[in-house]
C-alpha atoms as a PDB file:
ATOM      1  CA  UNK A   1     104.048 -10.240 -17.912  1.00  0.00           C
ATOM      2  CA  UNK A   2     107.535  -8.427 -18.832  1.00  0.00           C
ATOM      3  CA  UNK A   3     109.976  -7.760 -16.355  1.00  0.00           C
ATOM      4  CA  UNK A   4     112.110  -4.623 -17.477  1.00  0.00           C
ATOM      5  CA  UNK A   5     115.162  -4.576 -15.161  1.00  0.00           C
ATOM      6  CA  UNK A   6     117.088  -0.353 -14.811  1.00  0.00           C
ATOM      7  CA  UNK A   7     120.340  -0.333 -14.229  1.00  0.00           C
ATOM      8  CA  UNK A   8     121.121   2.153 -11.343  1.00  0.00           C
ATOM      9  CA  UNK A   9     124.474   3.444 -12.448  1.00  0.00           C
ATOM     10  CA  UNK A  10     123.659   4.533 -16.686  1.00  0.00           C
ATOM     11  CA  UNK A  11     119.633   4.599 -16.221  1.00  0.00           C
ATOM     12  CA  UNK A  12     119.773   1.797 -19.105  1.00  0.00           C
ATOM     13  CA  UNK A  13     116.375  -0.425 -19.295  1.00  0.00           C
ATOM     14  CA  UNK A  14     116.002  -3.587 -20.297  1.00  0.00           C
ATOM     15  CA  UNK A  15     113.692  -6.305 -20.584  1.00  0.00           C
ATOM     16  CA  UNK A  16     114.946  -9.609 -19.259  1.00  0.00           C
ATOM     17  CA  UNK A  17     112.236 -11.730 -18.877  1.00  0.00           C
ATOM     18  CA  UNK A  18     109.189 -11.862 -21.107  1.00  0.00           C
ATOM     19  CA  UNK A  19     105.511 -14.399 -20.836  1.00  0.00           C
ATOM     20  CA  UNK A  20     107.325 -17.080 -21.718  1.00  0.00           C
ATOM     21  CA  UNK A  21     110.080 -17.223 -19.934  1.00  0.00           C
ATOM     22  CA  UNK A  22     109.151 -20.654 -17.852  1.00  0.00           C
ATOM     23  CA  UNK A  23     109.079 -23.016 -21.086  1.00  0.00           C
ATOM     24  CA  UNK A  24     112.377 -21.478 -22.475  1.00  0.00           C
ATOM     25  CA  UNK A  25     114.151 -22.310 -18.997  1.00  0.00           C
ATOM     26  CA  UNK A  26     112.722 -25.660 -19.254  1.00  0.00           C
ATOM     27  CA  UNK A  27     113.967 -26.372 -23.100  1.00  0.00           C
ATOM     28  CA  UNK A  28     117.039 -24.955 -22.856  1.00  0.00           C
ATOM     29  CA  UNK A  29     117.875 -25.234 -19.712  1.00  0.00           C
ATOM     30  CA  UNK A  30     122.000 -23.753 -18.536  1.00  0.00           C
ATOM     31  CA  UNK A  31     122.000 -22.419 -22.363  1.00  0.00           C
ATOM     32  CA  UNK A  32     119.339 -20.414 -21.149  1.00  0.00           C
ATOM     33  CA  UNK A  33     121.018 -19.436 -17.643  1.00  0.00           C
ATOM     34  CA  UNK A  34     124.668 -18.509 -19.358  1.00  0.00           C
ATOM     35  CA  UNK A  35     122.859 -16.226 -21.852  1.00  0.00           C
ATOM     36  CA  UNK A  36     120.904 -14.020 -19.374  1.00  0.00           C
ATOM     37  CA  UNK A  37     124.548 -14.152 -17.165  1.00  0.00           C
ATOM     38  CA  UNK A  38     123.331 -16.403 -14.715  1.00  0.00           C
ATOM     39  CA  UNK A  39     126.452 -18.353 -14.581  1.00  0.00           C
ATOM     40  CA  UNK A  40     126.397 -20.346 -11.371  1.00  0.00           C
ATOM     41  CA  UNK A  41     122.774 -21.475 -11.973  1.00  0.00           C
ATOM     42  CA  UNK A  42     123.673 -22.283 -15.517  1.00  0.00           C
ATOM     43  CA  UNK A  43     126.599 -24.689 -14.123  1.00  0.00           C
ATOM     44  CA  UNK A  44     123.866 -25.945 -11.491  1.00  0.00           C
ATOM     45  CA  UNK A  45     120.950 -26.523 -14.141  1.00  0.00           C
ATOM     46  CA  UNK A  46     123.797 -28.183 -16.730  1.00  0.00           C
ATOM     47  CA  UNK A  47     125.291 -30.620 -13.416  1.00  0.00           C
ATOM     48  CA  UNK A  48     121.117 -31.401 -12.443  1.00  0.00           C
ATOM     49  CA  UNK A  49     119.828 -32.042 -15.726  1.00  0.00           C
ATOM     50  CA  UNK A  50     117.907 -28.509 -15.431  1.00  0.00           C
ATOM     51  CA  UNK A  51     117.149 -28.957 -11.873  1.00  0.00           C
ATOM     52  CA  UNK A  52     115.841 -32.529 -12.369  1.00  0.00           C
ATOM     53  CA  UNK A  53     113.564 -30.641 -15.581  1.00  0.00           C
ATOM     54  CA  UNK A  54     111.560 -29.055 -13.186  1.00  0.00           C
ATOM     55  CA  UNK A  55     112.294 -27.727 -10.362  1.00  0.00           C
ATOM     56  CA  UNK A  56     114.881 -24.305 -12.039  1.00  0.00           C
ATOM     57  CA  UNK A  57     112.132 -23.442 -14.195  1.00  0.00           C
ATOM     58  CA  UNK A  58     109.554 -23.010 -11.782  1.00  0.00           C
ATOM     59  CA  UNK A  59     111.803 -20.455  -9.981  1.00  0.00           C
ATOM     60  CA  UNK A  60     113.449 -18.991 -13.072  1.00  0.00           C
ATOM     61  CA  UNK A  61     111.757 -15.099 -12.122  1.00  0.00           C
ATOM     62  CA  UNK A  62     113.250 -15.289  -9.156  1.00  0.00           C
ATOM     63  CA  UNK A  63     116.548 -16.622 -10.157  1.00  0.00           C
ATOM     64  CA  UNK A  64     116.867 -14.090 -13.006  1.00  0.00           C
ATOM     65  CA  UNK A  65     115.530 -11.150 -11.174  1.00  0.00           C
ATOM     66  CA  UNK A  66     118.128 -11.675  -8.450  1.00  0.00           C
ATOM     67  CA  UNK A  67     121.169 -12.032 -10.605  1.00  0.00           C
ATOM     68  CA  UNK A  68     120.340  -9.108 -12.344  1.00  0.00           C
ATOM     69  CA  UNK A  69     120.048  -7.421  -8.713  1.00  0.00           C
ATOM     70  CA  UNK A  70     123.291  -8.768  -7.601  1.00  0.00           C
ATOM     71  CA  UNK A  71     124.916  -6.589 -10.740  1.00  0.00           C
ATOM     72  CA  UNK A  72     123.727  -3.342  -9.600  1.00  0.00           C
ATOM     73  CA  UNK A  73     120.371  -3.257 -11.908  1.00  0.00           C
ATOM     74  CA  UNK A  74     116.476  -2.753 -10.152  1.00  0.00           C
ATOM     75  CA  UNK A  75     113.105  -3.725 -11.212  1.00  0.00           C
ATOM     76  CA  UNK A  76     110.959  -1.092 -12.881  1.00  0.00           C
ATOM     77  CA  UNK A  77     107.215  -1.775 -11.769  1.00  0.00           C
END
């Protein structure tokens, strides 16, 4: 399922994480952190070899979703 993410300020919508988000976490790994602006758990996934391969990806939602939330956005359901 998609999550589509509003930003509260300019109304903007975007998707940020779509079905497959899991297995792209867990190939690329802090690639896939610094391009959704997840800096800090990019630098922790590149440091822990992607959270010891396992362990970021099974919490990517919630990793993404916050960050996201942190920037001023909010999650359309």
């Amino acid at each position: 399922m998609a999550v589509i993410m509003e930003n509260s300020g300019s109304g903007v919508q975007r998707p940020v994480l779509g079905a497959l988000h899991r297995l792209w976490a867990f190939l690329f790994g802090f690639i896939y952190y610094a391009a959704k602006g997840a800096w800090g758990w990019a630098i922790i996934s590149f440091f822990t070899a992607n959270g010891l391969f396992i362990l970021l990806p099974l919490f990517n939602r919630t990793i993404i979703v916050r960050t996201y939330e942190n920037q001023g956005w909010r999650e359309l359901r």
